[in-house]
Protein backbone atom coordinates (compact mmCIF):
# COMPACT_ATOMS: atom_id res chain seq x y z
CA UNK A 1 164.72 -181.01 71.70
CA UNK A 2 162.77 -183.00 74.37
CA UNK A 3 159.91 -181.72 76.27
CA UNK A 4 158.72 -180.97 79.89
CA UNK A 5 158.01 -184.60 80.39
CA UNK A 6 159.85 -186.99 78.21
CA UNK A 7 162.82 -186.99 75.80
CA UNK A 8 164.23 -189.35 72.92
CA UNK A 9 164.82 -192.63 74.32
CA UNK A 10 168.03 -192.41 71.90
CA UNK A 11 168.96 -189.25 74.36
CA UNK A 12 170.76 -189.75 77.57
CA UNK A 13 169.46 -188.49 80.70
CA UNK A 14 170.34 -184.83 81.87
CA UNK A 15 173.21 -185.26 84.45
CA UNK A 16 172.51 -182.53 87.29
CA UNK A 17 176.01 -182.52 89.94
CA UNK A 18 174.51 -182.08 93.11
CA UNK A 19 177.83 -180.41 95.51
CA UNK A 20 177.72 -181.54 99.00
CA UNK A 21 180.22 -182.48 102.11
CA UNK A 22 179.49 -186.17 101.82
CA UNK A 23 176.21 -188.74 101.25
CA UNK A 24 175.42 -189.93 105.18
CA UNK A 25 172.36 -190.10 106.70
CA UNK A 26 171.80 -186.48 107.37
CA UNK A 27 168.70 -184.36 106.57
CA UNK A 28 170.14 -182.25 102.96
CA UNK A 29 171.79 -186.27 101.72
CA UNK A 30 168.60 -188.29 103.07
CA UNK A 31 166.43 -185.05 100.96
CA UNK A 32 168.64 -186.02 97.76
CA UNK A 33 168.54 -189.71 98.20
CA UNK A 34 164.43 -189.69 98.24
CA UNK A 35 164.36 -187.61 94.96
CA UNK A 36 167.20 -189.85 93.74
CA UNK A 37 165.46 -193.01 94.34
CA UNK A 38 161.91 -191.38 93.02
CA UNK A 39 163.20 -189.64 90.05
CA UNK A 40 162.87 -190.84 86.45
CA UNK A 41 166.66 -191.29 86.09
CA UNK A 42 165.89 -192.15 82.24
CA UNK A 43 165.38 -187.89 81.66
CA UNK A 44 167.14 -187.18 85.13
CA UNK A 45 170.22 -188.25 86.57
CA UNK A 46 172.09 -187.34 89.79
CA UNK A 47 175.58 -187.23 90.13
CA UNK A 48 177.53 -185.44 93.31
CA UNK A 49 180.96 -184.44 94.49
CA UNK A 50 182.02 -184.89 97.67
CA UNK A 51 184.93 -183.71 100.20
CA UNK A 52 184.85 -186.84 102.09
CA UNK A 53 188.23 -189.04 101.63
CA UNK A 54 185.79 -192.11 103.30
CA UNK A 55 183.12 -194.43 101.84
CA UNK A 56 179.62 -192.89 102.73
CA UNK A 57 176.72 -194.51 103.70
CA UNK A 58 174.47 -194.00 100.23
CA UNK A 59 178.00 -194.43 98.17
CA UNK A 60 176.35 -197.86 96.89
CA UNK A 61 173.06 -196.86 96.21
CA UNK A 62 174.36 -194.36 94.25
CA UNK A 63 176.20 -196.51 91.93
CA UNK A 64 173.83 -198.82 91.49
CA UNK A 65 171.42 -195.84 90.73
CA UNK A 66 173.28 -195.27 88.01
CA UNK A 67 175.07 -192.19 89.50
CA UNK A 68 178.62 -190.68 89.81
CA UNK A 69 180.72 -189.43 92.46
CA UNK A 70 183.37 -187.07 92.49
CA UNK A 71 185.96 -186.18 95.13
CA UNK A 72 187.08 -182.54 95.94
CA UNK A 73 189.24 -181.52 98.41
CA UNK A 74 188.05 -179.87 101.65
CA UNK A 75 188.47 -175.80 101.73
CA UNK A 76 190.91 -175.40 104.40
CA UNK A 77 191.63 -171.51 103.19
CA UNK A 78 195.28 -172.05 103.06
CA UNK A 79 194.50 -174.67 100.11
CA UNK A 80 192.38 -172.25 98.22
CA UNK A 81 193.77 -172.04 95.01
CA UNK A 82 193.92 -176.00 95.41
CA UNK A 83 190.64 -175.57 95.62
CA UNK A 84 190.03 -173.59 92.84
CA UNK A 85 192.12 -175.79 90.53
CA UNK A 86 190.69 -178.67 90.97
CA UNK A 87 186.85 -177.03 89.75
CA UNK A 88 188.52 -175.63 87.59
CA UNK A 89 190.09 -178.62 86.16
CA UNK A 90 186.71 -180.68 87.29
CA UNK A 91 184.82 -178.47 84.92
CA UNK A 92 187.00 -178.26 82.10
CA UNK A 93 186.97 -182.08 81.76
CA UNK A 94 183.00 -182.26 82.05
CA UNK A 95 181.75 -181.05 79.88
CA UNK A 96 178.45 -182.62 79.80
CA UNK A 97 177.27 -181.09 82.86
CA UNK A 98 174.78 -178.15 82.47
CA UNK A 99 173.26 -177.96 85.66
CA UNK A 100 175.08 -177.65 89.18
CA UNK A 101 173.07 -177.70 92.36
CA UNK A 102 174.94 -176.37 95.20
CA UNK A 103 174.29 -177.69 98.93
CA UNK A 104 177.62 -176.65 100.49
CA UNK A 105 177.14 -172.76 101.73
CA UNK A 106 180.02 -171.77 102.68
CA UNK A 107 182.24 -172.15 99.29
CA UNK A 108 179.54 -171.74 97.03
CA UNK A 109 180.45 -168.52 95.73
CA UNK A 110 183.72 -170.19 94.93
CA UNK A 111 182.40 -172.95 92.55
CA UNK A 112 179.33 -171.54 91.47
CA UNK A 113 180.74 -168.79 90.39
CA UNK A 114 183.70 -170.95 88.28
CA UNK A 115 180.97 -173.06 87.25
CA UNK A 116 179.36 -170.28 85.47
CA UNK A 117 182.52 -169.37 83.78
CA UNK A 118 182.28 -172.42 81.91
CA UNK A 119 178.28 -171.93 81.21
CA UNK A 120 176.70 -174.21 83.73
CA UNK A 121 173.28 -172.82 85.54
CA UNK A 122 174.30 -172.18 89.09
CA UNK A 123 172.04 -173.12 91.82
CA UNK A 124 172.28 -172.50 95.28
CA UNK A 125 170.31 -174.04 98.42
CA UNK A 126 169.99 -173.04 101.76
CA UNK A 127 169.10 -176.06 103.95
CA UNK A 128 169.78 -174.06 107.52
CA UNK A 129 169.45 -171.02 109.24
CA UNK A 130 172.33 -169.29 110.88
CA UNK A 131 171.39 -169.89 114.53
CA UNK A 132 173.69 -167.90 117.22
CA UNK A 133 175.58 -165.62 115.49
CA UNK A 134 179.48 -166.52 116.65
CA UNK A 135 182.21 -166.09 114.95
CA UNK A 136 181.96 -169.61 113.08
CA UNK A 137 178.93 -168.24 111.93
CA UNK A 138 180.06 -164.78 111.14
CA UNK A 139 182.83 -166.46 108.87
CA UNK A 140 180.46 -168.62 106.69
CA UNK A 141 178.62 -165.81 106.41
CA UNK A 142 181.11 -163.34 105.36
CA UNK A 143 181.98 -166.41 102.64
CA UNK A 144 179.03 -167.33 101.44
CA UNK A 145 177.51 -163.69 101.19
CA UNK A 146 178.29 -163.32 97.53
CA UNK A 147 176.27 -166.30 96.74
CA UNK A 148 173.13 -164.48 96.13
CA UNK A 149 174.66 -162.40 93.54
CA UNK A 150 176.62 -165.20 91.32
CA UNK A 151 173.46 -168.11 91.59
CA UNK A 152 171.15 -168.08 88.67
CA UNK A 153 168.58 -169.65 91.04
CA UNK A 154 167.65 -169.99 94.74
CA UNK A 155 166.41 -173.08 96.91
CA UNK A 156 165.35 -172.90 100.35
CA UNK A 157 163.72 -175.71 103.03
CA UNK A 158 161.74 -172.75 104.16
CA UNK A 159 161.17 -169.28 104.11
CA UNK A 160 163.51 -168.98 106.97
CA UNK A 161 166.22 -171.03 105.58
CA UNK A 162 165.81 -168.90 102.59
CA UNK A 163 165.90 -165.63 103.88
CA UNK A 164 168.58 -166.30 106.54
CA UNK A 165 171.18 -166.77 104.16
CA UNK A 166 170.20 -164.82 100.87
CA UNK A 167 168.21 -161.51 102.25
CA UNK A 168 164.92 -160.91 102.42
CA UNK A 169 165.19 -159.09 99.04
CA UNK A 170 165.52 -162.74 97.55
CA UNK A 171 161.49 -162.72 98.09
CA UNK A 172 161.03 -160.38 95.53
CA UNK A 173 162.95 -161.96 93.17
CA UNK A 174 161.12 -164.65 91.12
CA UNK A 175 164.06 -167.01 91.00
CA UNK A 176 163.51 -168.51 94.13
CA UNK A 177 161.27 -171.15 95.39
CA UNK A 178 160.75 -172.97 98.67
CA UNK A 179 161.53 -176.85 98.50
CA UNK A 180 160.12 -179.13 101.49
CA UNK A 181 162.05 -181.84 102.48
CA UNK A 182 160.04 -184.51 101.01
CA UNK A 183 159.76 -187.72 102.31
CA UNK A 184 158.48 -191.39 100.96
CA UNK A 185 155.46 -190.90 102.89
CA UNK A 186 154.25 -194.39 102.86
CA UNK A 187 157.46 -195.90 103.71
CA UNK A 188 156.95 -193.99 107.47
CA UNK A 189 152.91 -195.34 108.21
CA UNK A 190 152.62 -195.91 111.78
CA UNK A 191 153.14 -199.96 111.84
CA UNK A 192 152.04 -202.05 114.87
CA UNK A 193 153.95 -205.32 114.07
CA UNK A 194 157.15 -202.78 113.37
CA UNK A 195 156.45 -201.47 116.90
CA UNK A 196 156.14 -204.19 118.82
CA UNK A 197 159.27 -205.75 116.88
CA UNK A 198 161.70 -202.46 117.90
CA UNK A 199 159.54 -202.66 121.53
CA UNK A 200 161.63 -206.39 121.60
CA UNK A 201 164.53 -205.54 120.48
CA UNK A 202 165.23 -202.59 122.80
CA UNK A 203 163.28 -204.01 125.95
CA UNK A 204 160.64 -202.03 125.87
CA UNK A 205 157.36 -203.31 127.48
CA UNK A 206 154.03 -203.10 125.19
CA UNK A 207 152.58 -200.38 127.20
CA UNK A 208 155.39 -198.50 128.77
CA UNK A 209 155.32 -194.52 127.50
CA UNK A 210 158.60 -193.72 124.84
CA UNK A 211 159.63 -190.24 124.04
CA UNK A 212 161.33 -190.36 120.94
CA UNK A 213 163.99 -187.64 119.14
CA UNK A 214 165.94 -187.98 116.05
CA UNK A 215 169.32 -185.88 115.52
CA UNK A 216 172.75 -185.25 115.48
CA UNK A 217 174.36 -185.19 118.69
CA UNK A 218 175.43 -181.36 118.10
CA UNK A 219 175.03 -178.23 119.77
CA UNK A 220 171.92 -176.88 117.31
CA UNK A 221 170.03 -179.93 118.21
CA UNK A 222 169.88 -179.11 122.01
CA UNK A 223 171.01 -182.33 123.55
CA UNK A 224 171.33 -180.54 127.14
CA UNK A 225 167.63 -179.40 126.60
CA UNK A 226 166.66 -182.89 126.00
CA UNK A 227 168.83 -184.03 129.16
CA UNK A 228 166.74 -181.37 131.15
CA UNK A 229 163.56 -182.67 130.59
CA UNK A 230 164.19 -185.89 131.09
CA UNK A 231 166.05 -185.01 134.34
CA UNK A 232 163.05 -183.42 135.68
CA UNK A 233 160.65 -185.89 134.13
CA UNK A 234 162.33 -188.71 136.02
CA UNK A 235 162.32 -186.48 139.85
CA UNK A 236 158.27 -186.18 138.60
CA UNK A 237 158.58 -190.12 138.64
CA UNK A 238 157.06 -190.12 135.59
CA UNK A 239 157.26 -193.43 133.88
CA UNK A 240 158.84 -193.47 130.95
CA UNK A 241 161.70 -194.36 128.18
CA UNK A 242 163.50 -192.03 126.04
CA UNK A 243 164.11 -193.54 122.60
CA UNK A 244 167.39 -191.02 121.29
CA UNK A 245 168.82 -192.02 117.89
CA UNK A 246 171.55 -189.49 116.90
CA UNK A 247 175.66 -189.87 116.49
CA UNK A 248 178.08 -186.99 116.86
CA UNK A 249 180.91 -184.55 118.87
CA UNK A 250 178.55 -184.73 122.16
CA UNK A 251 177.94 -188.21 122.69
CA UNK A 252 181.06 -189.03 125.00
CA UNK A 253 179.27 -185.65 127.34
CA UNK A 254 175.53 -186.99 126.58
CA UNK A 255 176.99 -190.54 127.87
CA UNK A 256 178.91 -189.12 130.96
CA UNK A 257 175.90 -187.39 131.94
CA UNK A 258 173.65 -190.24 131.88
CA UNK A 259 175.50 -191.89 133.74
CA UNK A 260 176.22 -189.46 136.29
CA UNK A 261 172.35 -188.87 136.53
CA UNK A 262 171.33 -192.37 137.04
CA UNK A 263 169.28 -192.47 134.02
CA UNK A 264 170.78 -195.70 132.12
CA UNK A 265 167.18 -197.30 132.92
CA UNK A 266 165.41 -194.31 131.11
CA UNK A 267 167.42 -193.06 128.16
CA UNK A 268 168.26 -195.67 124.97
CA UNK A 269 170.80 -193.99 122.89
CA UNK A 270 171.38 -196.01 119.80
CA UNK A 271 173.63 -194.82 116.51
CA UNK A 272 171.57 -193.80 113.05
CA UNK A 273 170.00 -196.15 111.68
CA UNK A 274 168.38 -197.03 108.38
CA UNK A 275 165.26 -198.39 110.17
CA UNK A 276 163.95 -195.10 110.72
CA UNK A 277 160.11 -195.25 110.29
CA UNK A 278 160.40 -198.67 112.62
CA UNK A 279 161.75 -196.70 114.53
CA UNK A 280 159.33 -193.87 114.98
CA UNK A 281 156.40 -196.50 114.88
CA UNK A 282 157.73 -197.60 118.35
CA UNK A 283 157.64 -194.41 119.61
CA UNK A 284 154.62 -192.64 121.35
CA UNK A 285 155.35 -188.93 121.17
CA UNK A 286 158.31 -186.92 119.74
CA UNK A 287 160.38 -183.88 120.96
CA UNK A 288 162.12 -181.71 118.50
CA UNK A 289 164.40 -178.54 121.02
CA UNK A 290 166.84 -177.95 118.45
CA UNK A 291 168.33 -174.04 119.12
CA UNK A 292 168.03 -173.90 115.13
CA UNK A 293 166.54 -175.51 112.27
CA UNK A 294 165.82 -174.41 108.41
CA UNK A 295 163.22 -177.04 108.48
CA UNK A 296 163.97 -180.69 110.25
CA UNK A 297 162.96 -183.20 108.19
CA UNK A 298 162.98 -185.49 111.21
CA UNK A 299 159.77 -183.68 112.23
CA UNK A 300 158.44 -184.24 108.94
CA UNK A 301 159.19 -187.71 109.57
CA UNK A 302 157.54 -187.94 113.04
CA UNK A 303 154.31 -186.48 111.80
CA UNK A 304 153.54 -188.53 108.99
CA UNK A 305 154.32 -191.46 111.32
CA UNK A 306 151.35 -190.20 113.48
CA UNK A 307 153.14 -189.00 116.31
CA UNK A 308 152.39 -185.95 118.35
CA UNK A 309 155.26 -183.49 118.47
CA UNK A 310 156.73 -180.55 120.74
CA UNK A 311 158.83 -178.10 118.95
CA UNK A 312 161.21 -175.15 119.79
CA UNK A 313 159.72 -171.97 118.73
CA UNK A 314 162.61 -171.61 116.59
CA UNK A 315 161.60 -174.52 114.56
CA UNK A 316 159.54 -172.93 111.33
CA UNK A 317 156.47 -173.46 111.09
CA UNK A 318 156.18 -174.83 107.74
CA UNK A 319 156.93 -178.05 109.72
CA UNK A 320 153.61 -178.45 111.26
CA UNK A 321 151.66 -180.82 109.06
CA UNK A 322 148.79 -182.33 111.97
CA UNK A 323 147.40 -180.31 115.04
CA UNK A 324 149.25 -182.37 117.04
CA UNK A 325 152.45 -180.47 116.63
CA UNK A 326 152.91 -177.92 119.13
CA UNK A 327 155.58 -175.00 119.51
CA UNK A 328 157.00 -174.38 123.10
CA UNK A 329 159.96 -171.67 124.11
CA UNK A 330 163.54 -173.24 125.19
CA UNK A 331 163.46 -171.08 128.41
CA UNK A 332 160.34 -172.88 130.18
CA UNK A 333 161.02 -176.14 130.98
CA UNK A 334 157.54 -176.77 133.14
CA UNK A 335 155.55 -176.13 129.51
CA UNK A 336 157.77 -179.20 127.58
CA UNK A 337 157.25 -181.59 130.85
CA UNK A 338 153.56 -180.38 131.52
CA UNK A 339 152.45 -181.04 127.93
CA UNK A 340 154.79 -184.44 127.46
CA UNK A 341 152.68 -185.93 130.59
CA UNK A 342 148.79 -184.47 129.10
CA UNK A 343 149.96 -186.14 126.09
CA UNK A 344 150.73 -189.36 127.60
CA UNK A 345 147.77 -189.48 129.81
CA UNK A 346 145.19 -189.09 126.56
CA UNK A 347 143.73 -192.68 125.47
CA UNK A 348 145.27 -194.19 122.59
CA UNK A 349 145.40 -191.84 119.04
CA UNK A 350 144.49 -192.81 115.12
CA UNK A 351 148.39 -192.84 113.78
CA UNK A 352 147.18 -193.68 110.05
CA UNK A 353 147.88 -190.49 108.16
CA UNK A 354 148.47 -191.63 104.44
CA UNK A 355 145.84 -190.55 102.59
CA UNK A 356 146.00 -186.78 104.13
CA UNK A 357 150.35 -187.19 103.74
CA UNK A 358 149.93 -188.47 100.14
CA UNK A 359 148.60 -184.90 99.20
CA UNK A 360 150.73 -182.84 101.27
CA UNK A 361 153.92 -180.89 99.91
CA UNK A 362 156.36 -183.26 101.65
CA UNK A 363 155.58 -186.35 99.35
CA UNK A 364 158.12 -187.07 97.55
CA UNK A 365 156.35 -188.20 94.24
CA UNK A 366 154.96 -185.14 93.86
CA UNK A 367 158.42 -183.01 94.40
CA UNK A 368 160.43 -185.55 92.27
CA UNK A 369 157.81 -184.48 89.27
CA UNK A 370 158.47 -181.07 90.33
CA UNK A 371 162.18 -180.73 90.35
CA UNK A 372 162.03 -183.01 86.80
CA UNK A 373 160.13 -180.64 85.31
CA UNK A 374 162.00 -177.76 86.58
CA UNK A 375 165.56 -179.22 85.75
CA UNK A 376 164.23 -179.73 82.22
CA UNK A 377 162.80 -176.17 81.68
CA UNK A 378 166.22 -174.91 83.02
CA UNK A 379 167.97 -176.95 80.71
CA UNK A 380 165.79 -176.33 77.82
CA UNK A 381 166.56 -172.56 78.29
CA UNK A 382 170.13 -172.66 78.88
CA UNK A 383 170.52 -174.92 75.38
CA UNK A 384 168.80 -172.19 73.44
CA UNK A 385 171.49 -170.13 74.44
């Protein structure tokens, strides 16, 4: 048998099947593909299933990390026992697997629970909160409720995250454990020839003032809050450019809206890209209204990039890294305009945060050693058995 930190170079690596919707440049797959990349896939290897029927964005990587992807079929309700086949044909088949790490809430009772029928350790991991409670919400919640009585273990992006979907009993219980969102945290160092590079590209002068946000174009990530202070922003001729990199179900309304407010000049809206930390070099400050979050690794991102950021309060507040990230309520628009102008009037800010990053509980060389070690001691137990 191996130990904590190495095993028999004879000895393949321990396959762990991560279960998610599909690997695109969102915050739980972006998460995954930083321990992926950082992991010593010689003791640790990644594999994940999918419900996407199209190529993702990290498919390649994958592969040529040496992982596996599987396809299930989306849980439609009416396909259930479709559903539940094809797990339980999936693990039948694979044997090999010992560890499953579920990222998909709302069916993980379903195959976490079949997966420890056939003696895999079940883990769940909240990587949200609920937000408004409608009846979408009601419904994943009435699914995923038996969760936290089938899962052997418990992951959460926060406290919040955690508690919002397993109880607040879940505290007491000692299988549980918060997991950051870690980040390479030199890959996002504020970078002046990156800056002035993206500044060029986009037609952005050298000194003009950019706002910058990062998200999907959905409801929890606020896009008519964001609209609303740059509406009033621009009648406060302020002058300024709002950097917005996001996809998503709103962008034909965030685009109508632009346009019907005359803001084309002010507002850049450009698709996800994989130029990210470029990205947030060129920016000068960052604004983060979602309506909720479990954590937002995007404001991870920001800070470590040396940006000062403006939160919702409903944002938690393991996010704040730097005292320049600040926590405003949706309802008072003056407060997000009044402290987005003090902030651009201050003279120009140290962005170099890598030494102070390096040690912080979002680098991801230090959670990668964490989650090796802990995937090892669970599989160490569970091969006792």
């Amino acid at each position: 048998m191996m130990g904590l930190n190495k095993m028999n170079k004879n000895e393949p690596p321990i396959r762990v099947l991560h279960v998610v919707t599909a690997m695109n440049m969102a915050g739980t797959e972006v998460m995954l593909m930083n321990l992926h990349r950082c992991i010593n896939r010689d003791i640790i290897q990644f594999d994940y299933a999918v419900c996407s029927e199209e190529k993702c964005a990290f498919d390649d990587e994958i592969l040529a990390l040496g992982g596996k992807i599987y396809h299930y079929p989306k849980y439609k309700i009416i396909n259930h026992f479709k559903y539940v086949k094809w797990w339980n044909n999936f693990f039948r088949e694979h044997k090999n697997y010992r560890i499953i790490h579920g990222h998909v809430g709302s069916t993980a009772a379903i195959y976490l629970g079949l997966a420890k029928k056939y003696g895999y350790y079940a883990i769940a991991h909240s990587h949200n909160t609920y937000g408004n409670f409608n009846i979408r919400m009601f419904v994943y919640w009435l699914f995923s409720y038996r969760t936290r009585y089938i899962a052997d273990y418990f992951f959460g992006c926060s406290e919040d995250a955690l508690v919002s979907r397993f109880g607040r009993k879940i505290l007491s219980n000692s299988c549980h454990q918060i997991l950051p969102n870690a980040i390479d945290v030199s890959k996002f160092q504020f970078d002046e020839n990156k800056r002035m590079k993206i500044r060029t590209e986009l037609g952005i002068s050298k000194n003009e003032f950019v706002i910058g946000t990062i998200g999907r174009l959905t409801i929890q990530k606020n896009p008519e809050k964001i609209l609303s202070i740059i509406k009033n922003l621009y009648k406060r001729k302020i002058n300024f450019k709002l950097l917005w990199i996001g996809a998503g179900e709103l962008k034909t309304m965030i685009i109508n809206e632009i346009n019907r407010s005359n803001l084309n000049a002010n507002i850049i809206l450009i698709e996800s890209r994989d130029d990210i930390p470029d990205l947030l070099s060129a920016m000068d400050i960052f604004i983060f209204p979602s309506k909720w979050e479990g954590l937002g690794v995007a404001a991870i991102e920001a800070q470590v990039a040396g940006l000062p950021i403006i939160c919702s309060t409903v944002v938690p507040k393991e996010v704040r890294l730097a005292d320049d990230c600040y926590f405003l309520p949706l309802n008072d628009d003056n407060s997000w305009e009044n402290l987005i102008i003090k902030l651009s009037n201050r003279k120009k800010i140290n962005r170099s945060t890598l030494n102070r990053m390096k040690a912080s509980g979002y680098n991801v060389l230090i959670t990668a050693q964490k989650m090796t070690d802990f995937y090892l001691n669970k599989y160490k137990k569970i091969s006792a058995i």
